[in-house]
N, C-alpha and C. Protein backbone atom coordinates (compact mmCIF):
# COMPACT_ATOMS: atom_id res chain seq x y z
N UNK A 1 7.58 83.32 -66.86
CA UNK A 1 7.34 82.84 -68.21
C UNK A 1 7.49 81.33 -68.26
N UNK A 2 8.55 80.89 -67.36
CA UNK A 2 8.73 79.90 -67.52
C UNK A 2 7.51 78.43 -66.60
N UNK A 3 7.11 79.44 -66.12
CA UNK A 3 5.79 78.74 -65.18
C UNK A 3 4.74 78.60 -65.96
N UNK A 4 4.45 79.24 -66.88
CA UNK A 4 3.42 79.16 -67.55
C UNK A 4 3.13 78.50 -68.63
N UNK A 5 4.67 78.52 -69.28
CA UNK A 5 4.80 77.32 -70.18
C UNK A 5 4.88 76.10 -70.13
N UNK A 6 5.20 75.57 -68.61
CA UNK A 6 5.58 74.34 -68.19
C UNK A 6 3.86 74.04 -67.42
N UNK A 7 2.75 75.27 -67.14
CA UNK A 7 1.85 74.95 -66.72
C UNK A 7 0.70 74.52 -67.69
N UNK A 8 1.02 74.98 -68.96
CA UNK A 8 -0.08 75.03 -70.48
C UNK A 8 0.55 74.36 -71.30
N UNK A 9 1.87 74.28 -72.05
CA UNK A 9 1.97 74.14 -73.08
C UNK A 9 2.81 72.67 -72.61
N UNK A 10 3.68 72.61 -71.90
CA UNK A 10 4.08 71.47 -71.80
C UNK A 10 4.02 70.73 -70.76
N UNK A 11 2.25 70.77 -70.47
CA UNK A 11 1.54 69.95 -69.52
C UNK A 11 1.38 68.74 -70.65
N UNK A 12 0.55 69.27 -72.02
CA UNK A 12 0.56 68.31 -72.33
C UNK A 12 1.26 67.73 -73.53
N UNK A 13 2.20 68.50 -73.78
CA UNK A 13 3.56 67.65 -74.62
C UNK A 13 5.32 67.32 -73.61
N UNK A 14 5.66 66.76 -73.61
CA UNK A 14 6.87 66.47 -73.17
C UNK A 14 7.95 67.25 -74.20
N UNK A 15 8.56 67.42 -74.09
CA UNK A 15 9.94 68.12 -74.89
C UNK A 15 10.95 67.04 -74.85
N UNK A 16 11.59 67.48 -75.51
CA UNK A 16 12.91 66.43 -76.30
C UNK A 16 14.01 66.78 -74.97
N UNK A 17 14.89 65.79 -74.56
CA UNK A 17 16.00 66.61 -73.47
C UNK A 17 17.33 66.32 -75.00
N UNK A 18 17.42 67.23 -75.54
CA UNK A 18 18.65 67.59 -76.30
C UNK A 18 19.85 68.74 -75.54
N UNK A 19 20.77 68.05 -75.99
CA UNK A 19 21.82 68.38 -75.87
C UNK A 19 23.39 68.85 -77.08
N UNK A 20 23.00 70.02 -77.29
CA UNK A 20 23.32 70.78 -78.64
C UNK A 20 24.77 71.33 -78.08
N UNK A 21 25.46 71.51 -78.75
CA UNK A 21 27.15 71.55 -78.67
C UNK A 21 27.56 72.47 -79.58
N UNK A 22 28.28 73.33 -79.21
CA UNK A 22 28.76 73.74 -80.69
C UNK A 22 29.92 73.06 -81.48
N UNK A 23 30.16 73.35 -82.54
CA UNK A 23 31.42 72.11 -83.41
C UNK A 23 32.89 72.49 -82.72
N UNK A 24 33.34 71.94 -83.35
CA UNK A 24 34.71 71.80 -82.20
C UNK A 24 35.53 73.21 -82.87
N UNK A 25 35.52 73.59 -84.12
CA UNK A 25 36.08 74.11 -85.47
C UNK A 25 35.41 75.77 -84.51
N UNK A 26 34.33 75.67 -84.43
CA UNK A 26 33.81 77.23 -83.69
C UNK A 26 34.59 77.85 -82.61
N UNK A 27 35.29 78.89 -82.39
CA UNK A 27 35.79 79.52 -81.52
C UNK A 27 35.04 80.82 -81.50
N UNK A 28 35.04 81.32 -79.94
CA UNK A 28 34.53 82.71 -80.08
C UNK A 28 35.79 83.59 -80.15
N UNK A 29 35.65 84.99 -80.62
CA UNK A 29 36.30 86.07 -81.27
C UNK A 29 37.26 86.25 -79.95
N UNK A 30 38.39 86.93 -80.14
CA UNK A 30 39.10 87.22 -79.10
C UNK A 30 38.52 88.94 -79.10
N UNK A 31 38.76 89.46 -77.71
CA UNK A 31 38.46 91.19 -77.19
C UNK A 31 38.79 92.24 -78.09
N UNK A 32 40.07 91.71 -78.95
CA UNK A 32 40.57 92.60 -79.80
C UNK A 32 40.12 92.75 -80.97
N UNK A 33 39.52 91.37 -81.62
CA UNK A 33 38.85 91.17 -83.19
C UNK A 33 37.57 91.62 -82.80
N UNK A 34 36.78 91.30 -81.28
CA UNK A 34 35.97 91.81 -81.46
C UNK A 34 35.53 93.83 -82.13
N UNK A 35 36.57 93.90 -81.01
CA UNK A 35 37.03 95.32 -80.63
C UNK A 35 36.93 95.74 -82.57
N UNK A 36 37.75 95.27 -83.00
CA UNK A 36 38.20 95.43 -84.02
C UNK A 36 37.00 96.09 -85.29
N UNK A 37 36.12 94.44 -85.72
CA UNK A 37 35.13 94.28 -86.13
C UNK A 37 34.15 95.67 -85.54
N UNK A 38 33.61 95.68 -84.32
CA UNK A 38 32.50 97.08 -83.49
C UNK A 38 33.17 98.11 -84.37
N UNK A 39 34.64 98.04 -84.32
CA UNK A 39 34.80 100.03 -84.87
C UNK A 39 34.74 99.83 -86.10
N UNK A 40 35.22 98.99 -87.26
CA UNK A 40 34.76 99.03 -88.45
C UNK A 40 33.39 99.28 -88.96
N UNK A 41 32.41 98.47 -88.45
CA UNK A 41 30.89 98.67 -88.45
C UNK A 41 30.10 100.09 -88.34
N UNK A 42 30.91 100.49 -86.72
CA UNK A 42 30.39 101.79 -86.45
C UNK A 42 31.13 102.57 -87.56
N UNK A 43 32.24 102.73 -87.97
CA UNK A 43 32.87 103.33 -89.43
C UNK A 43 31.82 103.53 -90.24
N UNK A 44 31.89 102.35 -90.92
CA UNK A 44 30.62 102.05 -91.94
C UNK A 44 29.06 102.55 -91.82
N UNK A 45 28.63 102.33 -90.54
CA UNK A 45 27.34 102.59 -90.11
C UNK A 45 26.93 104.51 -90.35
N UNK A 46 28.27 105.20 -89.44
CA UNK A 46 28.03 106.58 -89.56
C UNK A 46 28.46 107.19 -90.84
N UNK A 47 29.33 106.49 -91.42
CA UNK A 47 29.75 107.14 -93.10
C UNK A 47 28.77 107.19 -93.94
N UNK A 48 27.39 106.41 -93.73
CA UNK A 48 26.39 106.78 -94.62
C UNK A 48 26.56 105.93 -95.94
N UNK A 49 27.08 104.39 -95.55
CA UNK A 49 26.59 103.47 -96.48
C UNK A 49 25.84 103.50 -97.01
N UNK A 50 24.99 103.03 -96.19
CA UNK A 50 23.45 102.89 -96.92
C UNK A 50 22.72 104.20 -97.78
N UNK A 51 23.19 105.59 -97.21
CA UNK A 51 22.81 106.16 -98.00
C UNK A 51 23.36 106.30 -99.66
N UNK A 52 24.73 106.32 -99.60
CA UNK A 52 25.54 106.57 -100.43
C UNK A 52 25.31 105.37 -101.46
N UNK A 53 24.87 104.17 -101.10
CA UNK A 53 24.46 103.11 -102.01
C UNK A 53 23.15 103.39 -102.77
N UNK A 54 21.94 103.98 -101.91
CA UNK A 54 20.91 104.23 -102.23
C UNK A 54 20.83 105.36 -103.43
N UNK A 55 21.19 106.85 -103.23
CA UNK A 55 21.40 107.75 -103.73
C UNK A 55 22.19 108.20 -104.56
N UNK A 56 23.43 107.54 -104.29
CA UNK A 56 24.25 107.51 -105.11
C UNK A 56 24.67 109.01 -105.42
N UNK A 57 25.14 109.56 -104.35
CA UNK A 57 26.00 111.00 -104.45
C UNK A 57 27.27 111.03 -105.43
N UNK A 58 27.58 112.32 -105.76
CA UNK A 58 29.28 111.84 -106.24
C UNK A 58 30.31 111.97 -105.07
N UNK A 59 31.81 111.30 -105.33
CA UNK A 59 32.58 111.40 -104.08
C UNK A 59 32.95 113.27 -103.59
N UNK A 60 32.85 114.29 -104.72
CA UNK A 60 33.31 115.67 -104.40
C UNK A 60 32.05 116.23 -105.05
N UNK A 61 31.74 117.47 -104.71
CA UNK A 61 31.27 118.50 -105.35
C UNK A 61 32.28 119.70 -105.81
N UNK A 62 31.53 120.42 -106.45
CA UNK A 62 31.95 121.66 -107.20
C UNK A 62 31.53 122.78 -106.89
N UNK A 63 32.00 123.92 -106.91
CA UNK A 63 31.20 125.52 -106.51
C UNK A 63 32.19 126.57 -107.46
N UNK A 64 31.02 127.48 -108.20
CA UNK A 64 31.79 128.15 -109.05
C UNK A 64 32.13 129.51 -107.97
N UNK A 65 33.46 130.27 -108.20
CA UNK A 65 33.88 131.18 -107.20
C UNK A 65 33.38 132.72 -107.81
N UNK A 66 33.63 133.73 -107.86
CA UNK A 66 33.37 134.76 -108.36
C UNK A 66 33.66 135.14 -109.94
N UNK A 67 34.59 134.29 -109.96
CA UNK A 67 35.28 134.87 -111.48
C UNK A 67 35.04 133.59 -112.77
N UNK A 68 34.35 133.11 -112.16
CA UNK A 68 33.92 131.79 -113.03
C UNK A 68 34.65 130.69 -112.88
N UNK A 69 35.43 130.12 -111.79
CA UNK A 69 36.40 129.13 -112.10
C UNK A 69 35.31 127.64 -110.88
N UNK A 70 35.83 126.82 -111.47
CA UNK A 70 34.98 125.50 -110.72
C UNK A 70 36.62 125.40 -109.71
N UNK A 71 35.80 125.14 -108.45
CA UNK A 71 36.53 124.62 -107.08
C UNK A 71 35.70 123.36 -107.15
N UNK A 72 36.84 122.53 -106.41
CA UNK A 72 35.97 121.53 -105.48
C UNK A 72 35.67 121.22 -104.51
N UNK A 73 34.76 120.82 -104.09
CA UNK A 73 34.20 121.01 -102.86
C UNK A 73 33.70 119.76 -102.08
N UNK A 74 34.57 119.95 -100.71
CA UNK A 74 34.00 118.71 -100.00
C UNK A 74 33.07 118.46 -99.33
N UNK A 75 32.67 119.50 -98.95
CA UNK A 75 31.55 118.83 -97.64
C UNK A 75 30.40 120.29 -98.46
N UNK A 76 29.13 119.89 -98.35
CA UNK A 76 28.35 120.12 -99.17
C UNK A 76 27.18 120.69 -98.17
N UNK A 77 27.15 122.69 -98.47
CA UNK A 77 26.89 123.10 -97.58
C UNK A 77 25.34 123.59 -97.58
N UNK A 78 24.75 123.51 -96.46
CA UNK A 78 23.37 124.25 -96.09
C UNK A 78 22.52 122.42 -96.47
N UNK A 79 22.66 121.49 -96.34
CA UNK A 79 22.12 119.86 -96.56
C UNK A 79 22.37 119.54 -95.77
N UNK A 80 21.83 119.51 -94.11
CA UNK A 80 22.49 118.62 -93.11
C UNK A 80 21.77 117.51 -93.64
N UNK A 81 20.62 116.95 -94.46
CA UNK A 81 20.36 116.12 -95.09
C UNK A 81 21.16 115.33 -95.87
N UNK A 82 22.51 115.82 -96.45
CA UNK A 82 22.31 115.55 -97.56
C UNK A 82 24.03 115.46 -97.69
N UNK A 83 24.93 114.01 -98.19
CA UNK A 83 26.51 114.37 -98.07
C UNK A 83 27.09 113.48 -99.48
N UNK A 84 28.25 114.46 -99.61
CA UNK A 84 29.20 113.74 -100.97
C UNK A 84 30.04 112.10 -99.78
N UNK A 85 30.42 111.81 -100.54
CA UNK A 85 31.07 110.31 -100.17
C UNK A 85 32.29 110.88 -99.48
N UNK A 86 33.03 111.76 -99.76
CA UNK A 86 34.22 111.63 -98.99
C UNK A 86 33.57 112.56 -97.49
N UNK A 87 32.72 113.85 -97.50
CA UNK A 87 32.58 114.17 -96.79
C UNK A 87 32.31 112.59 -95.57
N UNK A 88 31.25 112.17 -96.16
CA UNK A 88 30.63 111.13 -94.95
C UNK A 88 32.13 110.60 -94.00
N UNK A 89 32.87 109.66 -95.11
CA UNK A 89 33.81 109.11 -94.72
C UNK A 89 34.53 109.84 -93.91
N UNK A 90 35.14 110.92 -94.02
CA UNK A 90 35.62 111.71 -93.43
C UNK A 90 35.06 111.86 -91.74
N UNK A 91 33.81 112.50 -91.94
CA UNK A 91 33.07 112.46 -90.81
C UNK A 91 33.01 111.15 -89.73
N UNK A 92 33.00 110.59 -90.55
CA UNK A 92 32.94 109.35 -90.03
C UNK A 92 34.36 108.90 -89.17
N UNK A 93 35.07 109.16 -89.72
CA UNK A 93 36.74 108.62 -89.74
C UNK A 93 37.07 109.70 -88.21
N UNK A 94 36.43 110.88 -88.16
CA UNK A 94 36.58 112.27 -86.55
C UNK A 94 35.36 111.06 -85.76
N UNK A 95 34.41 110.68 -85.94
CA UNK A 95 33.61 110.13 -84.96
C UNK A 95 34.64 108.83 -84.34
N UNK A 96 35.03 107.43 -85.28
CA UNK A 96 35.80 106.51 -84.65
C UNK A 96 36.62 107.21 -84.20
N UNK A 97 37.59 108.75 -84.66
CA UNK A 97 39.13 108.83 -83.75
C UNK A 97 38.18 108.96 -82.14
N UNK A 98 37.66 109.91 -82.32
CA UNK A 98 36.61 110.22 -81.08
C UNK A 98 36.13 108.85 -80.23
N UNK A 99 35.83 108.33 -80.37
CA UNK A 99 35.69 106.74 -79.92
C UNK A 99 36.74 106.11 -79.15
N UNK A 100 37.46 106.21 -80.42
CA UNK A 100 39.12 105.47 -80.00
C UNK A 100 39.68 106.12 -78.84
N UNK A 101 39.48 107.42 -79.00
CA UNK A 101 39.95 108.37 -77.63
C UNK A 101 39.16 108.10 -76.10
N UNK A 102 38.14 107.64 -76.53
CA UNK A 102 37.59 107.41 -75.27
C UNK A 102 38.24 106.42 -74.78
N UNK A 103 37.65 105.32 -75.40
CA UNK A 103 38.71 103.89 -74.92
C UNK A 103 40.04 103.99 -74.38
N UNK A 104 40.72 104.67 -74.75
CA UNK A 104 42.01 104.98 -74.33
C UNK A 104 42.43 105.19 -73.55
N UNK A 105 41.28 106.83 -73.26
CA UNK A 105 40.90 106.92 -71.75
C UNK A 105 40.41 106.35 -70.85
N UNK A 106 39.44 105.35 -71.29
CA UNK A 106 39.25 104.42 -70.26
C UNK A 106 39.98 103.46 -69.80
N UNK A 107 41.35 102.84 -70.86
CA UNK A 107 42.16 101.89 -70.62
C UNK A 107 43.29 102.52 -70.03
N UNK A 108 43.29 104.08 -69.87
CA UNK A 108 44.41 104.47 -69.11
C UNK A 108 43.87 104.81 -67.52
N UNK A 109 43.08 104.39 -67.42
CA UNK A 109 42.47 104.45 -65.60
C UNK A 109 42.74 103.02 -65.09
N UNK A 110 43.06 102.32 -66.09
CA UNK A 110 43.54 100.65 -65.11
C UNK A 110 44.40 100.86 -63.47
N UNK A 111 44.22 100.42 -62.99
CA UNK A 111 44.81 99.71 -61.49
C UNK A 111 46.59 99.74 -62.15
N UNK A 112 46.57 98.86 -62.40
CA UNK A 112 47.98 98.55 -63.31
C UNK A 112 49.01 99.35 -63.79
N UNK A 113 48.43 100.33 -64.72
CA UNK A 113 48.83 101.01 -65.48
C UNK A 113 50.30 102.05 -64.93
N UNK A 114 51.30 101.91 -64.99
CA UNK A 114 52.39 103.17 -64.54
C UNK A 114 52.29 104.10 -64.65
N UNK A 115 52.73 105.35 -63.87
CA UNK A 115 52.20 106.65 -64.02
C UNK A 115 52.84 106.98 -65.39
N UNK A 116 54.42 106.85 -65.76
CA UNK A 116 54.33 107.18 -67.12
C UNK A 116 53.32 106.87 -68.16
N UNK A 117 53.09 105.76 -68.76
CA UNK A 117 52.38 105.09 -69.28
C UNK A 117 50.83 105.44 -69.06
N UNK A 118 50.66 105.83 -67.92
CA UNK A 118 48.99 106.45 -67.72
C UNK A 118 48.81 107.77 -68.22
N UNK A 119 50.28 108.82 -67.98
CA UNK A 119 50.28 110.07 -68.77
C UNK A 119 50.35 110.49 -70.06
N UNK A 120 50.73 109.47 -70.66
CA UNK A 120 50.60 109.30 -71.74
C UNK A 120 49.56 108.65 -73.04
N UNK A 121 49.19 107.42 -72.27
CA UNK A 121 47.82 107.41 -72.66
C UNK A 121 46.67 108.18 -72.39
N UNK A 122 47.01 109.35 -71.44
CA UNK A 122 46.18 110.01 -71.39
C UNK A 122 46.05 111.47 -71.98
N UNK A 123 47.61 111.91 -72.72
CA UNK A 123 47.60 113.02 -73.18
C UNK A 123 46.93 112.14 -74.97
N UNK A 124 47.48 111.34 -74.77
CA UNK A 124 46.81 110.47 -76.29
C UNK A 124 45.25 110.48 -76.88
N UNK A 125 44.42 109.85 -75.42
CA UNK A 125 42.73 110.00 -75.32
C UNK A 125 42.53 111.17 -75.27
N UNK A 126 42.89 112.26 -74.59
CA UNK A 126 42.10 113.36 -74.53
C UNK A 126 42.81 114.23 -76.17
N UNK A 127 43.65 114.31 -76.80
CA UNK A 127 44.06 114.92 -77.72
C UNK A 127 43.04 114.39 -79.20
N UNK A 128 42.95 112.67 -79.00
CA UNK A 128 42.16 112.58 -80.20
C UNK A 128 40.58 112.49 -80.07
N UNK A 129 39.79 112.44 -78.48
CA UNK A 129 38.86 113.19 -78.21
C UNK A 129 38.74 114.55 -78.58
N UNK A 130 39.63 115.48 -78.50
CA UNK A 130 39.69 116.57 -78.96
C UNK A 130 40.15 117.14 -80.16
N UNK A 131 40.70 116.32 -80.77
CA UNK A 131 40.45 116.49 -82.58
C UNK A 131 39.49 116.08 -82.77
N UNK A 132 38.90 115.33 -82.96
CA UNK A 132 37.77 114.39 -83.05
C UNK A 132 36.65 115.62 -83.08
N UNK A 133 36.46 116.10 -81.72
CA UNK A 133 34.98 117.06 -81.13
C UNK A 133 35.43 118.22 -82.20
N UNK A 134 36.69 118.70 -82.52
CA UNK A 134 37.26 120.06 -83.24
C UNK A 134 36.46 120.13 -84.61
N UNK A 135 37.31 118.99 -85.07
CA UNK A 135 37.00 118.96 -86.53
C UNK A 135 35.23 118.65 -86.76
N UNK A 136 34.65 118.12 -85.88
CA UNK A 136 33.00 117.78 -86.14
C UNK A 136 32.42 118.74 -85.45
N UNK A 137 33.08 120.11 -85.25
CA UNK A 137 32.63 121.28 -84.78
C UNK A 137 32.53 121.73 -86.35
N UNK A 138 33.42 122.03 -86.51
CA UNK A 138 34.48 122.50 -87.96
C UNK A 138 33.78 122.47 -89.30
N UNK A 139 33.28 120.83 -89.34
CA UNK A 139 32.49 120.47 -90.27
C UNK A 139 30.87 120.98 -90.17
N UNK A 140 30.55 120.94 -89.13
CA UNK A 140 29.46 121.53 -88.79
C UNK A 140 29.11 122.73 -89.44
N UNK A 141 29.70 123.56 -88.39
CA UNK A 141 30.15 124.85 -89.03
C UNK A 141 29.89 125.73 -90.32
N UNK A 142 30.88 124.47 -90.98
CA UNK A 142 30.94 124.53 -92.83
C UNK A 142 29.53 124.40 -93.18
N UNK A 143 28.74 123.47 -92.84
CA UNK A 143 27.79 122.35 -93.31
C UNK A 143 26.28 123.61 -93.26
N UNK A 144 26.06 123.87 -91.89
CA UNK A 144 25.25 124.80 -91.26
C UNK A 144 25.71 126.45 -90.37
N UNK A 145 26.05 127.04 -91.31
CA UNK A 145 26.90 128.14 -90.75
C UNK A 145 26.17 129.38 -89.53
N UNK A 146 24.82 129.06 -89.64
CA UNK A 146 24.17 129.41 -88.26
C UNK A 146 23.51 128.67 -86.96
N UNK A 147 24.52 126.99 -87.28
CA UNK A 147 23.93 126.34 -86.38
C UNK A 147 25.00 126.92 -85.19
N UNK A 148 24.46 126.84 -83.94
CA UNK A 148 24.81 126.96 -82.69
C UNK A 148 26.45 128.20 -82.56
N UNK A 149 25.78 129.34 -83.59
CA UNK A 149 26.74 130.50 -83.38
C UNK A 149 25.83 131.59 -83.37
């Protein structure tokens, strides 16, 4: 790419030699804010912002039971289309633990790490990997009661 531009386009213009800096005041993010910032986003991203702004669900639903009485109801069933606000959040909240568990697990395979300290971060990752997968079985479940049974 760069041959071709230097063979056509700036055969016959010269370019500026600039030298751009960033301000002194700019720092980049440290591993952890980054860290930080990614799981909030992904939070936000799978909770169904954008939908919940658009559509404008309510935060619970309701279902009348046999005898006439209103329940409320969280996760809002036979709509894999379709979610109340806390459900999302919720959902959302088993996907980051799920996340977080991985990481955990991956930060408990360090070189470094002591065997106590590795057993333990590792009964940690795999436990909230496995709440995590439970409960978004769970919800499923609720949501679509002949999916994958």
């Amino acid at each position: 790419m760069e041959t071709i531009l230097s063979s056509t386009v700036f055969a016959a213009i010269d370019p500026p030699k600039l030298n751009i800096s960033a301000p002194r005041w700019a720092k980049l993010p440290s591993a952890n804010q980054t860290l930080f910032v990614s799981i909030v986003v992904y939070f936000l991203v799978t909770a169904g912002i954008v939908y919940d702004i658009i559509n404008e669900p309510p935060s619970i639903g309701t279902t009348v039971d046999e005898r006439g009485i209103q329940r409320p109801q969280a996760i809002m069933p036979y709509r894999i289309n379709g979610q109340y606000i806390m459900e999302g959040l919720v959902a959302s909240f088993m996907f980051s633990l799920t996340a977080i568990g991985f990481i955990v697990l991956d930060k408990a395979n360090s070189s470094q790490m002591g065997k106590k300290n590795r057993l333990i971060m590792l009964g940690v990752g795999i436990g909230l990997v496995a709440v995590g997968y439970s409960v978004t079985r769970l919800f499923m479940k609720i949501k679509m009661p002949s999916y994958l049974y």
